[in-house]
N, C-alpha and C. Protein backbone atom coordinates (compact mmCIF):
# COMPACT_ATOMS: atom_id res chain seq x y z
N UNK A 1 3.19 5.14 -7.14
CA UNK A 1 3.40 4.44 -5.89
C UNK A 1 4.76 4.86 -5.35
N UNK A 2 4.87 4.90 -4.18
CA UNK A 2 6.08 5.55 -3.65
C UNK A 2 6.22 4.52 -2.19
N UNK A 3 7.72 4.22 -2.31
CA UNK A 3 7.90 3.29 -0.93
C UNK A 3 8.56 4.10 -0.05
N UNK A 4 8.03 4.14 1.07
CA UNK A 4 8.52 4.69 2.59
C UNK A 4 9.83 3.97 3.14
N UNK A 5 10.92 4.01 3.41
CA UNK A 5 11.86 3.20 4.37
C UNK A 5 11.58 4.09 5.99
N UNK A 6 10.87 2.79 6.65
CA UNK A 6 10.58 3.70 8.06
C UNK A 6 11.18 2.51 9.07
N UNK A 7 11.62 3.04 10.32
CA UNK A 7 11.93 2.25 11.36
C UNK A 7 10.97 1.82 11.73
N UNK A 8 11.49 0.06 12.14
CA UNK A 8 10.76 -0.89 12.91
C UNK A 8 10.43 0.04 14.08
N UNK A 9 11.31 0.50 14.64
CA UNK A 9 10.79 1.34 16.38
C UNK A 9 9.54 1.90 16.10
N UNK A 10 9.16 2.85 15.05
CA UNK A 10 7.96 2.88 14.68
C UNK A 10 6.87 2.51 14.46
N UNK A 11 7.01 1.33 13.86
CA UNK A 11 6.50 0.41 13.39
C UNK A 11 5.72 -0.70 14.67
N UNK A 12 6.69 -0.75 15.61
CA UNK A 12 6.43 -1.23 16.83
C UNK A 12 5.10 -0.12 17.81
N UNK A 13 5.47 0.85 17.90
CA UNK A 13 5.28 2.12 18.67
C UNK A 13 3.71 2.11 18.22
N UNK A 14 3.47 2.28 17.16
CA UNK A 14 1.72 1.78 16.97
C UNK A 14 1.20 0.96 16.78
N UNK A 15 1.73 -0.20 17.36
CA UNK A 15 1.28 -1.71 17.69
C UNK A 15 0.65 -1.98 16.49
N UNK A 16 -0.86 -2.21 16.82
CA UNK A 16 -1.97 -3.05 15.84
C UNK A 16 -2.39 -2.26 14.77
N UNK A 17 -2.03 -1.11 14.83
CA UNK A 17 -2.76 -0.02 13.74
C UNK A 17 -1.78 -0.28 12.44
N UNK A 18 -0.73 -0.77 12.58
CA UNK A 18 0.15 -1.50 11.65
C UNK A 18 -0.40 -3.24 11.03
N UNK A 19 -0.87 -3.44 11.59
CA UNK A 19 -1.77 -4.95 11.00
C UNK A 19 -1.82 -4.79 9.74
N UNK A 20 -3.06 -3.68 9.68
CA UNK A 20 -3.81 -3.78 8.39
C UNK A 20 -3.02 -3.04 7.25
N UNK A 21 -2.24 -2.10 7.36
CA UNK A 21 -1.18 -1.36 6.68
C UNK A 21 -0.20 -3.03 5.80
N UNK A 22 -0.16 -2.04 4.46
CA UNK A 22 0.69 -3.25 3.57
C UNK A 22 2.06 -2.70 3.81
N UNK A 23 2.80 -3.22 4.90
CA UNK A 23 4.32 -3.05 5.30
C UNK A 23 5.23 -4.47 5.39
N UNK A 24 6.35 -4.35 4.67
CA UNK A 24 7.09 -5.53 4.30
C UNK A 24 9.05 -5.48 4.84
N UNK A 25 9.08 -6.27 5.50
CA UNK A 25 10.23 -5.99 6.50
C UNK A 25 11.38 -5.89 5.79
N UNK A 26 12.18 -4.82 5.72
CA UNK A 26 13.28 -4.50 4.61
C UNK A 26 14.75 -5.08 5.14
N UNK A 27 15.02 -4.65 6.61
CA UNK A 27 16.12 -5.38 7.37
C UNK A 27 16.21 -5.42 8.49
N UNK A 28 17.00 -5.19 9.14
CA UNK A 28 16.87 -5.54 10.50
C UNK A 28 16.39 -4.23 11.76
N UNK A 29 16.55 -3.45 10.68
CA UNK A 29 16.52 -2.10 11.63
C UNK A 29 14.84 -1.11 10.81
N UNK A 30 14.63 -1.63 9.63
CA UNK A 30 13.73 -0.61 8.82
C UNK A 30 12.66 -2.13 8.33
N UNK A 31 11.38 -1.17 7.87
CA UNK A 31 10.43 -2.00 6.85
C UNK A 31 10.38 -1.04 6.10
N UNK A 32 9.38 -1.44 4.92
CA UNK A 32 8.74 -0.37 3.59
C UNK A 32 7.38 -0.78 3.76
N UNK A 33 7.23 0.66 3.85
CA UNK A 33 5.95 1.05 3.56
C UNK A 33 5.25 1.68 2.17
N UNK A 34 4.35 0.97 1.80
CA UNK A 34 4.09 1.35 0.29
C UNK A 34 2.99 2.45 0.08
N UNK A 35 2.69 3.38 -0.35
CA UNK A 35 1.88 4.83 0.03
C UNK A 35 1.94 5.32 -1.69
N UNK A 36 0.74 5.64 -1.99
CA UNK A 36 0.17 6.30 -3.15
C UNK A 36 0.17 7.78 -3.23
N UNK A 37 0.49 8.66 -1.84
CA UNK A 37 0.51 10.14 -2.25
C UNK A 37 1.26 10.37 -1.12
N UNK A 38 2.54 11.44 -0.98
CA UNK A 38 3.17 11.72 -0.22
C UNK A 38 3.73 12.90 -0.36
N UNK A 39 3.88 14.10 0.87
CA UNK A 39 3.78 15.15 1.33
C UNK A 39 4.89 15.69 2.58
N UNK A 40 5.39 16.28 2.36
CA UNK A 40 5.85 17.34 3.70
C UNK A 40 4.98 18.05 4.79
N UNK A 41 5.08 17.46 5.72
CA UNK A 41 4.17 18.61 6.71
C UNK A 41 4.72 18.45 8.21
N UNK A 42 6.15 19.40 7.85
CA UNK A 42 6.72 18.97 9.28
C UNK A 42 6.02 19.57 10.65
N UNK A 43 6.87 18.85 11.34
CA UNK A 43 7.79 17.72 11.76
C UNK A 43 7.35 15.97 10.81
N UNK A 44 6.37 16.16 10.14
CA UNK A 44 5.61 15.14 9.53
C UNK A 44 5.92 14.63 7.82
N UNK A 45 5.70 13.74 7.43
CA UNK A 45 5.50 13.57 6.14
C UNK A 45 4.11 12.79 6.26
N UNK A 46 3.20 13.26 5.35
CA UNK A 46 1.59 13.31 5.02
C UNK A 46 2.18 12.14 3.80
N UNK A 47 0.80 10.58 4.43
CA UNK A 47 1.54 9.83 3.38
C UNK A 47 0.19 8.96 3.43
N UNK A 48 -0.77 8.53 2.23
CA UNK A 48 -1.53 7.64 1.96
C UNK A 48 -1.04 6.25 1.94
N UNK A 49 -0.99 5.66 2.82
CA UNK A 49 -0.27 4.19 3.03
C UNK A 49 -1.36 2.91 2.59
N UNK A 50 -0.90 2.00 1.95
CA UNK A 50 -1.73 0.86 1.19
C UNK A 50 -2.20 0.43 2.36
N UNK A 51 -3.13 -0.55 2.23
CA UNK A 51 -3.80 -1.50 3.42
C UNK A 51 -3.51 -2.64 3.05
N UNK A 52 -3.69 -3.47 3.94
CA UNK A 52 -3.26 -5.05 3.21
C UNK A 52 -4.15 -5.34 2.73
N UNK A 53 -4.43 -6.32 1.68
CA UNK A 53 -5.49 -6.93 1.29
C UNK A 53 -5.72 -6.82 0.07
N UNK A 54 -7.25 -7.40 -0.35
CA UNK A 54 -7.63 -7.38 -1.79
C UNK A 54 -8.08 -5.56 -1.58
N UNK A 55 -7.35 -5.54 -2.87
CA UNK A 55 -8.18 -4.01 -3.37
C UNK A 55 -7.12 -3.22 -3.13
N UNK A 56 -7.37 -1.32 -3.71
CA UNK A 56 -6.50 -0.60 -3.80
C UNK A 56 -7.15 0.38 -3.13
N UNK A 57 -7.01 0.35 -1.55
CA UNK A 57 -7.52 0.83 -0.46
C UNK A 57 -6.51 1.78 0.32
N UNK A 58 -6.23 2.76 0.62
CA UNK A 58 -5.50 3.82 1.31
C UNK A 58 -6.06 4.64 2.61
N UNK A 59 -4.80 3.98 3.24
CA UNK A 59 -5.28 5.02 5.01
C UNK A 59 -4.08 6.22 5.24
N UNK A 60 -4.77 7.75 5.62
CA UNK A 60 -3.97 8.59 5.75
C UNK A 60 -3.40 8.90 6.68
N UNK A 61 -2.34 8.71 7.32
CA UNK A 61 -1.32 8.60 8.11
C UNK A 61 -0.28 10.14 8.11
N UNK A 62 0.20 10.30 9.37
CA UNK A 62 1.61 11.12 9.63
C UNK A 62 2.48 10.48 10.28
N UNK A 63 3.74 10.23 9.27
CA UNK A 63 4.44 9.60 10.05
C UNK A 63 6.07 10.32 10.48
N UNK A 64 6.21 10.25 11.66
CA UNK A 64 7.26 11.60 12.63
C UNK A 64 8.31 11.88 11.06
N UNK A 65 9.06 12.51 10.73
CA UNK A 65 10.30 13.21 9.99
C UNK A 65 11.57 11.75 10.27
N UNK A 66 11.91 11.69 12.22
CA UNK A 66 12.77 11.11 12.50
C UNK A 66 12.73 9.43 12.22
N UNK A 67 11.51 9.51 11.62
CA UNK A 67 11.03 7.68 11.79
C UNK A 67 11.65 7.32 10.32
N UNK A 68 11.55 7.86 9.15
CA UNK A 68 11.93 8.03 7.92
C UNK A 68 13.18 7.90 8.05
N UNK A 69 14.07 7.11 7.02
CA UNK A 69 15.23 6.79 6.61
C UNK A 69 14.76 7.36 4.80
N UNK A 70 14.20 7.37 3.98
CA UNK A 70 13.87 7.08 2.53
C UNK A 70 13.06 7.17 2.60
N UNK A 71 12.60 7.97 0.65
CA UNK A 71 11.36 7.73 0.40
C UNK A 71 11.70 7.55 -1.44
N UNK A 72 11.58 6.54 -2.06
CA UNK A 72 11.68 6.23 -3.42
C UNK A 72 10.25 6.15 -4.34
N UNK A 73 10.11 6.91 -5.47
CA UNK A 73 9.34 7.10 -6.32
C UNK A 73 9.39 5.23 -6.87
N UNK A 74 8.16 4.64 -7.52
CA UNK A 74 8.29 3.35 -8.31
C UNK A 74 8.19 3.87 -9.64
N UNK A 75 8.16 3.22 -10.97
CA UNK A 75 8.37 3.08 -12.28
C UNK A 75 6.73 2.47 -11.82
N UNK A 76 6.34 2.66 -13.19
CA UNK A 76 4.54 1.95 -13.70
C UNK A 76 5.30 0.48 -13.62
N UNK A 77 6.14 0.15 -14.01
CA UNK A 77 6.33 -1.44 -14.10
C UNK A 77 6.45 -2.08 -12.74
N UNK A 78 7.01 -1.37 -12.32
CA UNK A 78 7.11 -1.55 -10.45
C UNK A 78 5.84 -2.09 -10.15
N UNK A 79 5.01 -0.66 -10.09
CA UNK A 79 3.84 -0.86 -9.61
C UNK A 79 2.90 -1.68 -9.94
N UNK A 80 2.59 -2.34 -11.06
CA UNK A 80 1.93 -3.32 -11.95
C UNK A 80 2.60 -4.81 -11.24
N UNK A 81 4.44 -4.92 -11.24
CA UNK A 81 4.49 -6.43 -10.78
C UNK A 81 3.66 -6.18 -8.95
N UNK A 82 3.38 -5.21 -8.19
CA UNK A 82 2.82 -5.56 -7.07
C UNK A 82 1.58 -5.48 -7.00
N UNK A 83 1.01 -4.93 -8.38
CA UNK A 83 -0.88 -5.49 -8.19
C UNK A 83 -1.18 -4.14 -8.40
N UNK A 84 -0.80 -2.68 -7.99
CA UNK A 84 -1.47 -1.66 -8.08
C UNK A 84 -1.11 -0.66 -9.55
C-alpha cells in the first residue's frame, strides 16, 4: 500500500469522482490518497487508488506530476491496522 500526498486543489478540480475514492484530509493545503500500485508516466503518476467502502476495490487513475507533494511506501503492519 502506498499513500499519495496530493493537493486539495485537485482534489476539488474533480469534484464527485473523488466521493467514492478512500481520501483522508492530511492538512490544510493536501489529503492522502491511499493506492495499491504506483507508476511514473509523465507528466503523470499511474496510481491504483482505494475506493471507499467495504472491500479491497481499486480505480485507475492519473494524477498531474504538479498535484503530488509525496508518495510513501506502508510497512505490512500499516496496512493490516487500515483493513487492507
Amino acid at each position: 500500500m502506498v499513500l499519495i500526498l496530493v493537493k486539495k486543489d485537485w482534489i476539488a478540480e474533480i469534484g464527485g469522482l473523488a466521493q467514492n475514492l478512500l481520501i483522508k484530509e492530511h492538512s490544510d493545503t493536501l489529503n492522502v490518497a491511499y493506492a495499491g500500485r504506483v507508476q511514473t508516466e509523465y507528466p503523470f503518476i499511474f496510481a491504483e487508488l482505494a475506493r471507499a467502502g467495504e472491500g479491497k476495490s481499486f480505480v485507475p487513475v492519473h494524477i498531474p506530476v504538479d498535484a503530488i507533494r509525496g508518495v510513501f511506501d506502508l510497512t505490512e503492519a500499516d496496512e493490516r491496522k487500515l483493513g487492507f
